[in-house]
N, C-alpha and C. Protein backbone atom coordinates (compact mmCIF):
# COMPACT_ATOMS: atom_id res chain seq x y z
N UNK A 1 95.57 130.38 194.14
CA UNK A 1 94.77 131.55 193.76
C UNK A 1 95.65 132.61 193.10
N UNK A 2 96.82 132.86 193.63
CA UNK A 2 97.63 134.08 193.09
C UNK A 2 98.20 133.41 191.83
N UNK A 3 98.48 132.08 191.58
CA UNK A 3 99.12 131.75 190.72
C UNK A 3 98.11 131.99 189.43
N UNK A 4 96.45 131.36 189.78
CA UNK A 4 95.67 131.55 188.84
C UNK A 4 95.27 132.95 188.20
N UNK A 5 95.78 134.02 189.05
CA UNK A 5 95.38 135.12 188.88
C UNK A 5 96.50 135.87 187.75
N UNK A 6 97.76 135.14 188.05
CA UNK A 6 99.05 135.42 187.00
C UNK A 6 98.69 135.03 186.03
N UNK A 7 97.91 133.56 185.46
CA UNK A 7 97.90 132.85 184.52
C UNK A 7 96.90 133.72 183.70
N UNK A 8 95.79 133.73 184.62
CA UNK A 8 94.55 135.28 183.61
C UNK A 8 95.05 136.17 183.65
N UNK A 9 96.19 137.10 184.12
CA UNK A 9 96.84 138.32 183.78
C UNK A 9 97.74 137.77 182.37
N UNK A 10 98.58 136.99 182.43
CA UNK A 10 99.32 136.81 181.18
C UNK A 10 98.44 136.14 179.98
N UNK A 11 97.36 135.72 180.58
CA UNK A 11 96.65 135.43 178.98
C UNK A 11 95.71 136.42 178.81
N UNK A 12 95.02 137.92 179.18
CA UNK A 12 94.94 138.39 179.02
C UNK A 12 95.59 139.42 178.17
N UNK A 13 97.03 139.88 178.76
CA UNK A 13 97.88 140.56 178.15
C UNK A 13 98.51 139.86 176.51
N UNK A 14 98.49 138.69 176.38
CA UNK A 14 98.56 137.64 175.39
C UNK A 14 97.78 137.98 174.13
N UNK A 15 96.34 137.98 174.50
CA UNK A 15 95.28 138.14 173.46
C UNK A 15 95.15 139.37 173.31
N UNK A 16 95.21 140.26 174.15
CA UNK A 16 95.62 141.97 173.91
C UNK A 16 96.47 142.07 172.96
N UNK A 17 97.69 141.21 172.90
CA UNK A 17 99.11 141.83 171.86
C UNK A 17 98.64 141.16 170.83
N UNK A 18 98.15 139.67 170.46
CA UNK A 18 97.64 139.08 169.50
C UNK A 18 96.57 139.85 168.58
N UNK A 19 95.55 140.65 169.74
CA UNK A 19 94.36 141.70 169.04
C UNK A 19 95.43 142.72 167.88
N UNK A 20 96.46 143.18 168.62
CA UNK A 20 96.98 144.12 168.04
C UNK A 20 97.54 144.07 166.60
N UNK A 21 98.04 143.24 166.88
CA UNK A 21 99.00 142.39 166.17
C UNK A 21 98.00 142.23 164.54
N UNK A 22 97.01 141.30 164.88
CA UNK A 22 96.59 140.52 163.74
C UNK A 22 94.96 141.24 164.11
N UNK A 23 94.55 142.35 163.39
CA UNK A 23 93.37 143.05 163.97
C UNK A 23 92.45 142.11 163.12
N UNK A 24 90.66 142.29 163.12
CA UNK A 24 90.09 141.86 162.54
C UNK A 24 89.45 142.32 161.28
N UNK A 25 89.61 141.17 160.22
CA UNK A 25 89.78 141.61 158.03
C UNK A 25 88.32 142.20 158.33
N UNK A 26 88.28 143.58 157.76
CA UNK A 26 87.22 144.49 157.62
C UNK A 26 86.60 143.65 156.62
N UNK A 27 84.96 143.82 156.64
CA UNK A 27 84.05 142.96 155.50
C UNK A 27 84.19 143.80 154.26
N UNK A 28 84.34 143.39 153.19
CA UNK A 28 84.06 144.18 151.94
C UNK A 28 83.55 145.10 151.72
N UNK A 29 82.22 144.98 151.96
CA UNK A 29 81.14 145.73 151.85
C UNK A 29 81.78 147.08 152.75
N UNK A 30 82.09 147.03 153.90
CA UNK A 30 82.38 147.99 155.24
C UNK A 30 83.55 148.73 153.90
N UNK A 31 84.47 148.06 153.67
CA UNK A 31 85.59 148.59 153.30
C UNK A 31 85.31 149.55 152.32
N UNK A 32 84.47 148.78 151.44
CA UNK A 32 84.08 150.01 149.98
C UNK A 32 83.34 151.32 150.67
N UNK A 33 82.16 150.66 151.84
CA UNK A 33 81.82 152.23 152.12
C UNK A 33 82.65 153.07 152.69
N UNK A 34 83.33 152.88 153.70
CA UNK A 34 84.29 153.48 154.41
C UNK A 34 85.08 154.32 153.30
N UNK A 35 86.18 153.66 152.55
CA UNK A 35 86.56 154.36 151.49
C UNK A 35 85.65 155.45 150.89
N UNK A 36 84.74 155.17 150.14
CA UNK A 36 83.84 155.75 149.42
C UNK A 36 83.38 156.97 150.01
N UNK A 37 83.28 157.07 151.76
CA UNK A 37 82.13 157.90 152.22
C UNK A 37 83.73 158.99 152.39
N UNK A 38 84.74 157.94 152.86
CA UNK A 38 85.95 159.20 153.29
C UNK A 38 86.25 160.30 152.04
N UNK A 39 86.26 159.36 150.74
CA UNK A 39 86.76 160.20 149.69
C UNK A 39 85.35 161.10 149.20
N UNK A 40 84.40 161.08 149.71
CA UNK A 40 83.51 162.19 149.18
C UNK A 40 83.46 163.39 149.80
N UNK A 41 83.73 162.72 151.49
CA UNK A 41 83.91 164.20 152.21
C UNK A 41 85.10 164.83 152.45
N UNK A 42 85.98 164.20 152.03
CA UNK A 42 87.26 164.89 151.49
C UNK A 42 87.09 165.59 150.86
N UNK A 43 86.83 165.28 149.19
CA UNK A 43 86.58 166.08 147.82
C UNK A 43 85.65 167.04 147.99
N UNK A 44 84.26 167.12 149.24
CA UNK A 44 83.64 167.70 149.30
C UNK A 44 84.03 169.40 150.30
N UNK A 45 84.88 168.55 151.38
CA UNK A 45 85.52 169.77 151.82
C UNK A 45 86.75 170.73 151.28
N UNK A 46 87.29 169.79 150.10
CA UNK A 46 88.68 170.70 149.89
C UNK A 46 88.23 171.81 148.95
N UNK A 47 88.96 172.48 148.46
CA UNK A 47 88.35 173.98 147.57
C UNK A 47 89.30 173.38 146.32
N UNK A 48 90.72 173.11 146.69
CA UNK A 48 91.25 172.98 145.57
C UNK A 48 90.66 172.17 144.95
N UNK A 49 90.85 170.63 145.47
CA UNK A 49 89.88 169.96 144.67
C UNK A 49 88.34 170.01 144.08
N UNK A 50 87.69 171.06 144.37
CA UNK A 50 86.45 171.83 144.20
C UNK A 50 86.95 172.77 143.08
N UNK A 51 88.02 172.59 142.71
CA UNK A 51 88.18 173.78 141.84
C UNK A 51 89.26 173.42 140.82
N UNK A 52 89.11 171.65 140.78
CA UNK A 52 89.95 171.08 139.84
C UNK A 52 91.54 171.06 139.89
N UNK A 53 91.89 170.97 141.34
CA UNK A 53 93.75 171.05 141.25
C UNK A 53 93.99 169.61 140.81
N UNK A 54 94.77 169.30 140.05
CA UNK A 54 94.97 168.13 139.55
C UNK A 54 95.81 167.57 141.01
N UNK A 55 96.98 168.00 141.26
CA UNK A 55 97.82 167.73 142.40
C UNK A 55 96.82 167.20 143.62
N UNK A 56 96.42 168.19 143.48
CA UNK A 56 95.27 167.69 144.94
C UNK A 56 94.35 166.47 144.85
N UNK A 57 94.15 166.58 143.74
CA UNK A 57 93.10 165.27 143.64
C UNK A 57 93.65 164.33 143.48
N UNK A 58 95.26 164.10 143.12
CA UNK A 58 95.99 163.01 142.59
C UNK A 58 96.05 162.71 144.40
N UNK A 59 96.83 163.56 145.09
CA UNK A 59 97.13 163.26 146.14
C UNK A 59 96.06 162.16 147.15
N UNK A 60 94.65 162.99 147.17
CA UNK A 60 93.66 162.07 147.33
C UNK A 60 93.52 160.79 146.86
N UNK A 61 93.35 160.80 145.44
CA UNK A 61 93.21 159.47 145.00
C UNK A 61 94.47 158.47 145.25
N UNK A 62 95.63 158.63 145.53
CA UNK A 62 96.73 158.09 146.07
C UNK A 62 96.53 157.92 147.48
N UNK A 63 95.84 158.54 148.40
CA UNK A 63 96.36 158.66 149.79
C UNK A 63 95.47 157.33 150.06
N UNK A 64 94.04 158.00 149.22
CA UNK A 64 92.63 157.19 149.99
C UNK A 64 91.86 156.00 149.10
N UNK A 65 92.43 155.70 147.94
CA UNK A 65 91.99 154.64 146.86
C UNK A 65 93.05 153.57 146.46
N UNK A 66 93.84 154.33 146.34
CA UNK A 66 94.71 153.55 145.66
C UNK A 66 95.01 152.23 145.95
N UNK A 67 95.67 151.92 147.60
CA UNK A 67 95.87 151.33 148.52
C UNK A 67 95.03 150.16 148.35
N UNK A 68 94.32 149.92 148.00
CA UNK A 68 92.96 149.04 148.77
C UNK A 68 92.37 148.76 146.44
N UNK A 69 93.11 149.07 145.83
CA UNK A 69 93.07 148.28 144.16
C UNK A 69 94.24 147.51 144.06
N UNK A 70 93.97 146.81 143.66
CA UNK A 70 94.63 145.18 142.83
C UNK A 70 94.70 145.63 141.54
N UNK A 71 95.60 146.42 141.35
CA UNK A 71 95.89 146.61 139.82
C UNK A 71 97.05 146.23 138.95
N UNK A 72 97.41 145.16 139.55
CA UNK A 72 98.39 143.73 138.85
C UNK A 72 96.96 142.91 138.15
N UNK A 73 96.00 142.63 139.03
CA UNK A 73 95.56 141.60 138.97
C UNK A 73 94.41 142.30 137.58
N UNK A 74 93.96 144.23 137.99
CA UNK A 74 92.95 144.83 137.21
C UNK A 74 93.95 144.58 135.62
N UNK A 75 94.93 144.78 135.74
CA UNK A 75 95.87 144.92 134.61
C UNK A 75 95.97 143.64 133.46
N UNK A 76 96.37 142.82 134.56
CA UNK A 76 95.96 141.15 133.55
C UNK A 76 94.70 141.07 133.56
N UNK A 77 93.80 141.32 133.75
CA UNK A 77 92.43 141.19 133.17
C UNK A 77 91.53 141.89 131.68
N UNK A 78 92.14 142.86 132.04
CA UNK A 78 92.28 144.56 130.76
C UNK A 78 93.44 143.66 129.91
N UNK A 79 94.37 143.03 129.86
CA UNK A 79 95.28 142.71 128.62
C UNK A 79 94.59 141.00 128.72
N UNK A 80 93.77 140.71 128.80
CA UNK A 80 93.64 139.13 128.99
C UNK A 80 94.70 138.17 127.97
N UNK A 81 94.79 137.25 127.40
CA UNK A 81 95.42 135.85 127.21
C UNK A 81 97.20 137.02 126.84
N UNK A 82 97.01 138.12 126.51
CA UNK A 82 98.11 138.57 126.10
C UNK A 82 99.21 139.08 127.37
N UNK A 83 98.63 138.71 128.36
CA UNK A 83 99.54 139.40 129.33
C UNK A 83 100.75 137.83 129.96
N UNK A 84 99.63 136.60 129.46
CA UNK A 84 101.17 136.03 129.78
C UNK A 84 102.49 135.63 129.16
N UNK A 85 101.80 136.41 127.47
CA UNK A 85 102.91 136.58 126.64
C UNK A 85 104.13 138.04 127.22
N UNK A 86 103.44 138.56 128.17
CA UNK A 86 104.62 139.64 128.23
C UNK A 86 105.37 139.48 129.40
N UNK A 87 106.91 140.20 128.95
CA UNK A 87 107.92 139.74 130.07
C UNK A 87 107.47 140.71 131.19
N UNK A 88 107.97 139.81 132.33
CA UNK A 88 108.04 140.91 133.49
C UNK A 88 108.31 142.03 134.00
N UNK A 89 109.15 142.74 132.78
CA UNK A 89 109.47 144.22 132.91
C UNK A 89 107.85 144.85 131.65
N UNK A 90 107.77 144.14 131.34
CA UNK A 90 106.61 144.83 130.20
C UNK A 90 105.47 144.67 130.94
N UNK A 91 105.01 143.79 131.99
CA UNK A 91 103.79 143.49 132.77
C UNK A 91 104.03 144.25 133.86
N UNK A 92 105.41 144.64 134.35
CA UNK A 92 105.97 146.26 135.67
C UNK A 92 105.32 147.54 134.69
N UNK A 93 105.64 147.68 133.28
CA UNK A 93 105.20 149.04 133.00
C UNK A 93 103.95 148.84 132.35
N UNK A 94 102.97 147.71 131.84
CA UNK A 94 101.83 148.09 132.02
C UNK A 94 100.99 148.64 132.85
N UNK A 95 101.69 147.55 133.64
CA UNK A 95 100.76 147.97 135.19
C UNK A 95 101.02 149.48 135.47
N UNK A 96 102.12 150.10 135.73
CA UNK A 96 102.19 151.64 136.22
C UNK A 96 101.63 152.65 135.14
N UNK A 97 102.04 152.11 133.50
CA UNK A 97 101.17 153.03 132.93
C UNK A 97 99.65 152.86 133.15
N UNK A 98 98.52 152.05 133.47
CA UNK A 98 97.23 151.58 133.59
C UNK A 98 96.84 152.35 135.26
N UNK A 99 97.57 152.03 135.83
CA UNK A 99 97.19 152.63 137.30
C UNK A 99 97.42 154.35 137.33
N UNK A 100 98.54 154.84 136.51
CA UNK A 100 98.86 156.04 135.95
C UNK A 100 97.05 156.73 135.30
N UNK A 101 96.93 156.14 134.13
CA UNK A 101 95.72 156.51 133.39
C UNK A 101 94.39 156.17 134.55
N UNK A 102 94.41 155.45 134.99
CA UNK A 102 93.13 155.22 136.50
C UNK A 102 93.46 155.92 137.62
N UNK A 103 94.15 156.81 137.58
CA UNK A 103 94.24 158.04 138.33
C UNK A 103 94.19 159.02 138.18
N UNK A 104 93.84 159.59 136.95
CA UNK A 104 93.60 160.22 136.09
C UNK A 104 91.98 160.17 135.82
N UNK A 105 91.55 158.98 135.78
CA UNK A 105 89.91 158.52 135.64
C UNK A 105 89.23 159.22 136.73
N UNK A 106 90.11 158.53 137.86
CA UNK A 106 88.94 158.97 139.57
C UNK A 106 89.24 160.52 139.34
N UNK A 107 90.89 161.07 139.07
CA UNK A 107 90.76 162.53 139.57
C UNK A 107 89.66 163.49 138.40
N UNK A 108 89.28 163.15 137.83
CA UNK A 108 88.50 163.47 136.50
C UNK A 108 87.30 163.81 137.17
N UNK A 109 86.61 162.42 138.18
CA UNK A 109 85.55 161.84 138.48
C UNK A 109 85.05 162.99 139.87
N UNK A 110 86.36 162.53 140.77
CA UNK A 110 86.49 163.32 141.50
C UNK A 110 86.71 164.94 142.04
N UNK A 111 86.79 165.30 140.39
CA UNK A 111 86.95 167.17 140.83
C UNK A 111 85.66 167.63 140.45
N UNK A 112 84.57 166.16 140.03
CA UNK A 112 83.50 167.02 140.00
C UNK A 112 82.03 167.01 141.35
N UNK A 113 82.42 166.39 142.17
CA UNK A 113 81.85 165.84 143.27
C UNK A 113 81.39 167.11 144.30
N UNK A 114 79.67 167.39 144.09
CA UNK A 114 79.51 168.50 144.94
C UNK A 114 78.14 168.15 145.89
N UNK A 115 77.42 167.42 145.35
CA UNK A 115 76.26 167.22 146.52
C UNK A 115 76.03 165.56 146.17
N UNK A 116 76.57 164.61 145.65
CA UNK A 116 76.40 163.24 145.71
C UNK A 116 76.55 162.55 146.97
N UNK A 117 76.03 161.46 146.86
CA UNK A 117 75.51 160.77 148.31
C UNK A 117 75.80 159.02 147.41
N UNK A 118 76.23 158.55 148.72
CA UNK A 118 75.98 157.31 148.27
C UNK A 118 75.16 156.09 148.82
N UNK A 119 74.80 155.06 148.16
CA UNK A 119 73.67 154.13 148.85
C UNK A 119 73.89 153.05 148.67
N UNK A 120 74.31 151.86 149.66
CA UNK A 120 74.71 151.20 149.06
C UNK A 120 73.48 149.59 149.57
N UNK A 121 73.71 148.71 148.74
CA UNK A 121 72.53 147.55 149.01
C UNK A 121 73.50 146.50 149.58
N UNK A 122 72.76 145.65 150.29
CA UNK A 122 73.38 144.83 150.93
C UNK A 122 73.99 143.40 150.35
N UNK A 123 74.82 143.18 150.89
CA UNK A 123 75.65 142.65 150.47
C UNK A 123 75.34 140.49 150.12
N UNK A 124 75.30 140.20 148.75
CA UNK A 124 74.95 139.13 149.08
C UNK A 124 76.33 137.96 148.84
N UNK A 125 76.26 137.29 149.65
CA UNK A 125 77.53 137.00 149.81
C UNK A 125 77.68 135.48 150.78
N UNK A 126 78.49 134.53 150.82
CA UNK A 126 78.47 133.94 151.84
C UNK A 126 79.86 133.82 152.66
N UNK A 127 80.08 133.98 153.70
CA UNK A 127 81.39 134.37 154.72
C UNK A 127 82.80 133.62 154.05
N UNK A 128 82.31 132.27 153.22
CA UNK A 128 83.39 131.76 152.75
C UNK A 128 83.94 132.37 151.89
N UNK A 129 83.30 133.20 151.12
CA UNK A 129 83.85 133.52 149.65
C UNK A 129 84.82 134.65 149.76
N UNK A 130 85.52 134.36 148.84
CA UNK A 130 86.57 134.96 148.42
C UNK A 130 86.91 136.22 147.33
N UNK A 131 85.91 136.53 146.78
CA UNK A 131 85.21 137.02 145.53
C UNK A 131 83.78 137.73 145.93
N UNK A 132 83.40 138.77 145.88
CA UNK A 132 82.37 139.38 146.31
C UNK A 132 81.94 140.47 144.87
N UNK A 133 80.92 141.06 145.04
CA UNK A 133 80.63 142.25 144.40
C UNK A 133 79.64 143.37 145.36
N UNK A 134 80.31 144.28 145.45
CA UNK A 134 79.56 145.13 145.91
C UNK A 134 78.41 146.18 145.51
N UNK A 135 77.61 146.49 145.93
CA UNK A 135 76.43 146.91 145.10
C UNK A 135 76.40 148.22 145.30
N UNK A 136 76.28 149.40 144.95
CA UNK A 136 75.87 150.56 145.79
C UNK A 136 75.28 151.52 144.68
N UNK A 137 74.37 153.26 144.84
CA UNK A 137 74.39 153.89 143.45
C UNK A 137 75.09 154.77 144.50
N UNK A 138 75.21 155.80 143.38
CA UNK A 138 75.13 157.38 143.66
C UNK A 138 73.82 158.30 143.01
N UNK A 139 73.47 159.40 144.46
CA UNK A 139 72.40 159.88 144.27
C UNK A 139 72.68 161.25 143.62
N UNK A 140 72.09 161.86 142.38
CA UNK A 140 72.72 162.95 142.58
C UNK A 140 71.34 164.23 142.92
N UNK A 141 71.84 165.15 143.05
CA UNK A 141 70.57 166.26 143.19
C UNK A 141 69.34 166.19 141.65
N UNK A 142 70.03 165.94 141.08
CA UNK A 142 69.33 165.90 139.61
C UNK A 142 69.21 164.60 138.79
N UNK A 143 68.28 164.15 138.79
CA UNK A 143 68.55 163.47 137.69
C UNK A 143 68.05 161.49 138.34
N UNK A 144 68.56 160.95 137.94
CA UNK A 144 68.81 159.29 138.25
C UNK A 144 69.60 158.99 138.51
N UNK A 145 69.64 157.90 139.73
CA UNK A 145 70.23 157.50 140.51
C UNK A 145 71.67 156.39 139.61
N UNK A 146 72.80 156.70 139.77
CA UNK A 146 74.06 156.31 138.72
C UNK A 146 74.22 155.06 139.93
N UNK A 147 74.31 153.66 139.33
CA UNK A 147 74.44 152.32 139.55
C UNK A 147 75.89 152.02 139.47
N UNK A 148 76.64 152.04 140.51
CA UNK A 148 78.19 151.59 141.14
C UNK A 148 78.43 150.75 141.74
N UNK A 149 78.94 149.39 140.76
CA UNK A 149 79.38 148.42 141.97
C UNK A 149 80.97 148.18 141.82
N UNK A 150 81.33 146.96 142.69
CA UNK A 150 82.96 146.76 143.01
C UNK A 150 82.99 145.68 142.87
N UNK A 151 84.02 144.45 142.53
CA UNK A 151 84.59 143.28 142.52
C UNK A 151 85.54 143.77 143.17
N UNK A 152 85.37 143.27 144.20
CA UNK A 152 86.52 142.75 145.71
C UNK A 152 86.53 141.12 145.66
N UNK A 153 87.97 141.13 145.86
CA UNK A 153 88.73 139.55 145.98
C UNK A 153 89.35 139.82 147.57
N UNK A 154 89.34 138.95 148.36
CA UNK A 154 90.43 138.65 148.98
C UNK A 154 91.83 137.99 148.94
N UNK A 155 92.81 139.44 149.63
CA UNK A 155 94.10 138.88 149.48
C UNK A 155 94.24 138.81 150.84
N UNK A 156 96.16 138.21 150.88
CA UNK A 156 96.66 138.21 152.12
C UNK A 156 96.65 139.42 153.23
N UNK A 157 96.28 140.39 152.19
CA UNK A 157 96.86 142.02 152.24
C UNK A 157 95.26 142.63 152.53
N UNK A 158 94.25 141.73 152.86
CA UNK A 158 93.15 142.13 153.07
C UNK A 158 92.18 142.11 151.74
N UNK A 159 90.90 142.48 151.73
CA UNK A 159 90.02 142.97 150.38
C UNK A 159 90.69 144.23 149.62
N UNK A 160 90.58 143.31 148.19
CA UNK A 160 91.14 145.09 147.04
C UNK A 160 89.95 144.23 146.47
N UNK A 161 89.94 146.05 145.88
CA UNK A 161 89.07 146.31 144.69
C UNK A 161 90.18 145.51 143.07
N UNK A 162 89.20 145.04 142.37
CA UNK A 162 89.97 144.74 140.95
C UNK A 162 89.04 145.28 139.65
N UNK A 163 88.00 145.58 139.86
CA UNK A 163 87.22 146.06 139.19
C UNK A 163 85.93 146.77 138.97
N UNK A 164 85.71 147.56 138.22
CA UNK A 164 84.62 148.61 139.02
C UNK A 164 83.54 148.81 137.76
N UNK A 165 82.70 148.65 138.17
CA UNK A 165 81.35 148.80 137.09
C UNK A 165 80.26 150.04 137.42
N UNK A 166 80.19 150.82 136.48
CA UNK A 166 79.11 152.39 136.14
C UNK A 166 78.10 152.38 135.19
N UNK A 167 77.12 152.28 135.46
CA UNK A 167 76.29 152.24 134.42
C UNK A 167 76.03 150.87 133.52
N UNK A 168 76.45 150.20 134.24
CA UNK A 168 76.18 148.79 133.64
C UNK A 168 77.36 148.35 133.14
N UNK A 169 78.68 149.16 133.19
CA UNK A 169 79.67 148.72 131.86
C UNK A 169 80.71 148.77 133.09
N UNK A 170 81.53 147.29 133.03
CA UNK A 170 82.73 146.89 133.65
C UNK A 170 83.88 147.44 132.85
N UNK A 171 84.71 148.01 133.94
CA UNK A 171 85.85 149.04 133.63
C UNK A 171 86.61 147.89 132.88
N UNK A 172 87.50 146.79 133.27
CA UNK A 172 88.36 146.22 133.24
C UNK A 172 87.70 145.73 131.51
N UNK A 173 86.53 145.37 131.21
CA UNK A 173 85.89 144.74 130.12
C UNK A 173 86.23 146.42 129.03
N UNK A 174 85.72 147.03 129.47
CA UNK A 174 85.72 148.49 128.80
C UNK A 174 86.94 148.45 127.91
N UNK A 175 88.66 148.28 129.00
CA UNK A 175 89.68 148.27 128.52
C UNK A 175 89.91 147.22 127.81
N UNK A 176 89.57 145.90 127.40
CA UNK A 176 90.05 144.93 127.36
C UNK A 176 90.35 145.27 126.00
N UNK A 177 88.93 145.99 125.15
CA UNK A 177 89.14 145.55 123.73
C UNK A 177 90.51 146.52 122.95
N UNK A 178 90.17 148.01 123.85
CA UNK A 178 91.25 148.71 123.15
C UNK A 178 92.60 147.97 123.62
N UNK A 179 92.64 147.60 124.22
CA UNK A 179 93.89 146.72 124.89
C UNK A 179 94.29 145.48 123.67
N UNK A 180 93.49 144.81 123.40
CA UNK A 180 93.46 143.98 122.24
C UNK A 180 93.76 144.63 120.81
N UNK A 181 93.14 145.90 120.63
CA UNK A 181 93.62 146.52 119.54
C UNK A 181 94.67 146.78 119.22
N UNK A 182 95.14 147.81 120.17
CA UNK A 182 96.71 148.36 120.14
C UNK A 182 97.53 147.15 120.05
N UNK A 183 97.10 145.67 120.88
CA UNK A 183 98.21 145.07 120.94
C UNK A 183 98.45 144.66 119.65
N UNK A 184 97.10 143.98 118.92
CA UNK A 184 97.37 143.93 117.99
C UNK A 184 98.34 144.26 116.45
N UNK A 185 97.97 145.88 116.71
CA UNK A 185 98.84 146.57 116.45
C UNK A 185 100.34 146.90 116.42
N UNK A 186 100.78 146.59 117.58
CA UNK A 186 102.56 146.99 118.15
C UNK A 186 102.37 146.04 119.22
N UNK A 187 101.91 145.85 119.44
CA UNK A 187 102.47 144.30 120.83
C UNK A 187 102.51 144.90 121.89
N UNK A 188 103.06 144.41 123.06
CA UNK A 188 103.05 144.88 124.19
C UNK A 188 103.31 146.34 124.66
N UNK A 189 104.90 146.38 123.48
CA UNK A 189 105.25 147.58 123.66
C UNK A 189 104.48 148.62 123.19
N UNK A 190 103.54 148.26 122.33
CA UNK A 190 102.93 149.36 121.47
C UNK A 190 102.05 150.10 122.57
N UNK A 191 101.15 148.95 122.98
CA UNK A 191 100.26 149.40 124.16
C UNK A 191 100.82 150.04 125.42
N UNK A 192 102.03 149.72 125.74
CA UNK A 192 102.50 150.39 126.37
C UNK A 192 102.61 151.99 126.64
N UNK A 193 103.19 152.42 124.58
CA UNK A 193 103.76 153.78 124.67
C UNK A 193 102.44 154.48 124.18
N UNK A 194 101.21 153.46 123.75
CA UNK A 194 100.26 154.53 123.42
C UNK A 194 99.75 154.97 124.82
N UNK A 195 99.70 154.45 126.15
CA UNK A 195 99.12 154.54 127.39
C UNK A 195 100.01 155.61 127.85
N UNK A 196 101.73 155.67 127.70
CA UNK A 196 102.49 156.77 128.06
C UNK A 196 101.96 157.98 127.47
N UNK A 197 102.16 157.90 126.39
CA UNK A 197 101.33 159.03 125.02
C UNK A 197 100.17 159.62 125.68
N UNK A 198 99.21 158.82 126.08
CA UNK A 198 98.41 159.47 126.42
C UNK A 198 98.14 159.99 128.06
N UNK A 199 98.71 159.41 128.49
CA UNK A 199 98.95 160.28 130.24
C UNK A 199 100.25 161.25 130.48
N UNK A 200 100.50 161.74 128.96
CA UNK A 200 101.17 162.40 129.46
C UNK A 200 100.47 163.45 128.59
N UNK A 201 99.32 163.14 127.36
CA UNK A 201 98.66 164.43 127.48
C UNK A 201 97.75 164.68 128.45
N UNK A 202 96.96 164.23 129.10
CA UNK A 202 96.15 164.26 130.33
C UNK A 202 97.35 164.74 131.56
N UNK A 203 98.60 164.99 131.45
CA UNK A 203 98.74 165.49 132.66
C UNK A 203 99.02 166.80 132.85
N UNK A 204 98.84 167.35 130.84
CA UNK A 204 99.21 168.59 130.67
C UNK A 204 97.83 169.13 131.12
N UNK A 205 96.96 168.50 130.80
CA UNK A 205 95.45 169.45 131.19
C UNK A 205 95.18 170.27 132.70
N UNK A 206 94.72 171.56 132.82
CA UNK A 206 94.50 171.86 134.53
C UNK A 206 93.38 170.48 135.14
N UNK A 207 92.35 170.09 134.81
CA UNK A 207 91.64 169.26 135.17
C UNK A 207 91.80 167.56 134.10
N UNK A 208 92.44 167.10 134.82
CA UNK A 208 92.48 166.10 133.67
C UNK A 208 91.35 165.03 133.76
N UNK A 209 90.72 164.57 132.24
CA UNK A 209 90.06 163.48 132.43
C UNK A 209 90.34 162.82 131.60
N UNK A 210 89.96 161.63 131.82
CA UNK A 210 90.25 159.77 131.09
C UNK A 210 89.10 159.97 130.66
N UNK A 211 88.94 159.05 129.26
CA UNK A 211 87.80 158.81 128.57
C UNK A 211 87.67 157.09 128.15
């Protein structure tokens, strides 16, 4: 009896450290709202960001978005067949200039956020998959209801976002073509320094926005 009682104390304490250890992969769906609902009542309580601090909103969009995008993966998608022509230091500074300019997008998005709500539809999906889309709008006080969904993949690293669709029009598709242009144009590098070029006029602005 005492021995059995050791054996359920140590496998108790076992699956306790295991819980800890290896917690359980939040569902997609959970993840986008969670995110989504934190960063509204953030933006909704701060003043600075109510009042367009770029800093502040960067900080946000870094603390509470960032984390949880796949923007290696958003990046080769936005440069499609041309990204496996580029070397690995040119596919390091796409990527930071692209995640650079998409932080710039949300803080744009985000300094204007004052009575929106979000709604989101359920999720259709089957437990195996790997690949999801999430459905949700935003409500605003005025007007019609703005249609927001997400492409979430699963990684090792949990669900990221890789791509985000407004109004019917996929971000990553949006970029692809000017992405194709420029490259056209100057090649990797070209696209590169026009993306520097331009986040570094957007960072002169007090409120900056991406277009």
């Amino acid at each position: 009896m005492k021995l059995m009682k050791q054996l359920l104390a140590m496998a108790t304490i076992a699956f306790a450290t295991a819980a800890q250890a290896a917690p359980a992969v939040e569902a997609p769906d959970a993840l986008v709202k969670r995110i989504s609902q934190d960063v509204i009542d953030t933006a909704k309580a701060d003043k600075a960001i109510q009042a367009g601090d770029i800093k502040r909103v960067t900080e946000l969009v870094e603390s509470k978005i960032l984390p949880y995008v796949d923007f290696q993966r958003m990046t080769s998608l936005a440069a499609g067949r041309f990204w496996r022509d580029a070397t690995p230091d040119q596919q390091k500074q796409l990527s930071s200039e692209f995640r650079t300019l998409l932080i710039y997008t949300y803080s744009g998005a985000l300094s204007q956020i004052k009575n929106e709500t979000v709604e989101f539809k359920p999720l259709r999906a089957d437990p195996a998959d790997t690949e999801v889309e999430v459905r949700s709008q935003v409500n605003v006080a005025r007007g019609e209801p703005v249609p927001l969904n997400y492409r979430v993949a699963k990684t090792p690293a949990g669900w990221k976002i890789y791509d985000i669709n407004v109004l019917g029009a996929w971000l990553v598709e949006t970029y692809k073509s000017s992405f194709a242009s420029e490259i056209s144009k100057g090649g990797i590098d070209g696209l590169i320094k026009t993306l520097q070029a331009k986040n570094k006029a957007l960072a002169s602005r007090p409120a900056a926005k991406a277009k």
